[in-house]
Protein backbone atom coordinates (compact mmCIF):
# COMPACT_ATOMS: atom_id res chain seq x y z
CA UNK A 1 0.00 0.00 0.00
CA UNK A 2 1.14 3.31 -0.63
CA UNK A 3 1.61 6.53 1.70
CA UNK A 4 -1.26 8.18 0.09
CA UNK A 5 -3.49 4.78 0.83
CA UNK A 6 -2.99 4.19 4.02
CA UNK A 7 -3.23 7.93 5.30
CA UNK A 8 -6.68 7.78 3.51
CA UNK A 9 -7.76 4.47 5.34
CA UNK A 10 -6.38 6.06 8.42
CA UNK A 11 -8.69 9.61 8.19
CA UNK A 12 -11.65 6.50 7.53
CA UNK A 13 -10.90 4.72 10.52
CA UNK A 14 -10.21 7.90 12.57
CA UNK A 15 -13.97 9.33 10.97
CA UNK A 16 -15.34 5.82 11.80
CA UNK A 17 -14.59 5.33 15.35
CA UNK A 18 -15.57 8.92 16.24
CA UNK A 19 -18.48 8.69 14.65
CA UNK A 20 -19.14 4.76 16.96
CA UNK A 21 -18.04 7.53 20.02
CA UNK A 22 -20.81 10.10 18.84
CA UNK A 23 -23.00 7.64 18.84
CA UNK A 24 -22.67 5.99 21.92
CA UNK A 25 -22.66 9.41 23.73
CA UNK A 26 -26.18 10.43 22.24
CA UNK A 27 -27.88 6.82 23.09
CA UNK A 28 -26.19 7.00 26.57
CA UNK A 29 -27.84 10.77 27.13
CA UNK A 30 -31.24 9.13 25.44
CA UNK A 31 -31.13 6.52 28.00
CA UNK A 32 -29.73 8.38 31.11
CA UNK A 33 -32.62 10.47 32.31
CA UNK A 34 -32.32 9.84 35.91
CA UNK A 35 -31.95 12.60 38.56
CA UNK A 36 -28.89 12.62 40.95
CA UNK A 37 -27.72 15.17 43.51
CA UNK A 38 -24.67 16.65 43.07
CA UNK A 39 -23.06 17.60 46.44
CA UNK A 40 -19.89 20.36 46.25
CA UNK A 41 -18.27 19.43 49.32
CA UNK A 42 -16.95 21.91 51.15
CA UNK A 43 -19.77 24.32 49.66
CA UNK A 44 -23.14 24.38 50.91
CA UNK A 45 -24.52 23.75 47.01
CA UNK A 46 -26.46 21.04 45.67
CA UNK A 47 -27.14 20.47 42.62
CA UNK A 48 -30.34 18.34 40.89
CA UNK A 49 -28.98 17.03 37.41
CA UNK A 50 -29.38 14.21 35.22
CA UNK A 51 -26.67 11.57 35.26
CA UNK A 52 -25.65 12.18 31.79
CA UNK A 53 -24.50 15.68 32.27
CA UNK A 54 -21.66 15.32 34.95
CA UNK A 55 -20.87 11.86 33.52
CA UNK A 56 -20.02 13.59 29.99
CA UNK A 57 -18.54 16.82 31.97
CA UNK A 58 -16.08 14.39 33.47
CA UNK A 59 -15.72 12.64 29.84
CA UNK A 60 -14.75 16.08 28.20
CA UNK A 61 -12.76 17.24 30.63
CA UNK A 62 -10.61 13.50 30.98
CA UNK A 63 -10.50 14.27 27.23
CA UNK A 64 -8.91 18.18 27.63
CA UNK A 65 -6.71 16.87 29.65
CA UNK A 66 -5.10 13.53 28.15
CA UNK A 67 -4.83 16.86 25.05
CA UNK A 68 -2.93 18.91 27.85
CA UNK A 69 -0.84 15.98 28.57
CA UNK A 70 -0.20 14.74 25.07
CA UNK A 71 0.63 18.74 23.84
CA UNK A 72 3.35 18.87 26.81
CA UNK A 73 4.66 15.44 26.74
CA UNK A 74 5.13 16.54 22.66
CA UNK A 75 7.12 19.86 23.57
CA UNK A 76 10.62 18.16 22.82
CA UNK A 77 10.25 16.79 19.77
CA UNK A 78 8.56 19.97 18.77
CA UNK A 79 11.63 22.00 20.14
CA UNK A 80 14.32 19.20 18.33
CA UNK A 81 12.07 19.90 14.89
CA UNK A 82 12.24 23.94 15.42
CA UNK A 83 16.20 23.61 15.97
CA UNK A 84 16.34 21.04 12.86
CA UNK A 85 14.42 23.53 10.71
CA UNK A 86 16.98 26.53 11.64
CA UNK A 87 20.32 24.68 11.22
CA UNK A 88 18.32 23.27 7.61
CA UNK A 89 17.46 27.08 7.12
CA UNK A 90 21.00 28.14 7.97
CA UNK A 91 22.28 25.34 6.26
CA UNK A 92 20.57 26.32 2.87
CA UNK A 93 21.49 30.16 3.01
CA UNK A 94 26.05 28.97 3.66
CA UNK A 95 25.19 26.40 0.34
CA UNK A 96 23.45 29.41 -1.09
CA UNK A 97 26.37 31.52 -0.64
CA UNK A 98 28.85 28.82 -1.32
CA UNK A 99 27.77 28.33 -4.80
CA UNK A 100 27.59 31.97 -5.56
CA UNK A 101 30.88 31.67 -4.36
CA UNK A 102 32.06 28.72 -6.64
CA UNK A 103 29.97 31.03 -9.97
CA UNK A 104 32.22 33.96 -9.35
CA UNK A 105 35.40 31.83 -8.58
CA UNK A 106 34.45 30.28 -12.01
CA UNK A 107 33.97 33.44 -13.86
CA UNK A 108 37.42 34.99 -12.68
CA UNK A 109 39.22 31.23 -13.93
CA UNK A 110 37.28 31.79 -17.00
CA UNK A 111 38.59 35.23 -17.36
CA UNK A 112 42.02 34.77 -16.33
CA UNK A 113 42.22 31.88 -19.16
CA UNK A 114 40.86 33.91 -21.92
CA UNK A 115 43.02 36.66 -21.14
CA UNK A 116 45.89 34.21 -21.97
């Protein structure tokens, strides 16, 4: 299979199995109507809600934070690309000035031989 396949059947899978998640989250909310309290120890506050909503609060905010985790635990190789695409940049403009180098260097042999 090539590159462009299997990045394809990757997005597909990736579409499919959010779309099974999406799923399962409406028919749980469909099927999750029942009232419990919510207590905020140490605060006086109670709150009335149905189950669904601080069972997908605490879904959404497991999810923001596996993302917080992932972006951080990421940071090096994002810091080891940014430094490899400066000494590439850098890189480019010495060849870049090398071989203007070598042109002119090339020119003066050429003129030093005709002049002969």
């Amino acid at each position: 299979m090539s590159q462009v396949e299997l990045s394809v059947l990757k997005r597909f899978f990736s579409w499919l199995t959010m779309l099974v998640i999406g799923l399962t989250v409406v028919v749980f909310s469909i099927s999750n109507h029942s009232i419990v309290i919510l207590d905020f120890w140490p605060l006086p506050v109670q709150q009335e809600t149905p189950i669904y909503i601080p069972v997908l609060a605490a879904g959404v905010f497991g999810f923001a934070i596996g993302g917080i985790i992932a972006w951080f635990s990421a940071a090096t190789s994002r810091n080891k690309a940014r430094k490899a695409n400066r000494r590439a940049s850098s890189l480019e403009k010495d060849l870049a000035a090398l071989q203007n180098k070598i042109d002119e260097l090339d020119k003066q042999r050429k003129y030093i031989n005709t002049e002969r």
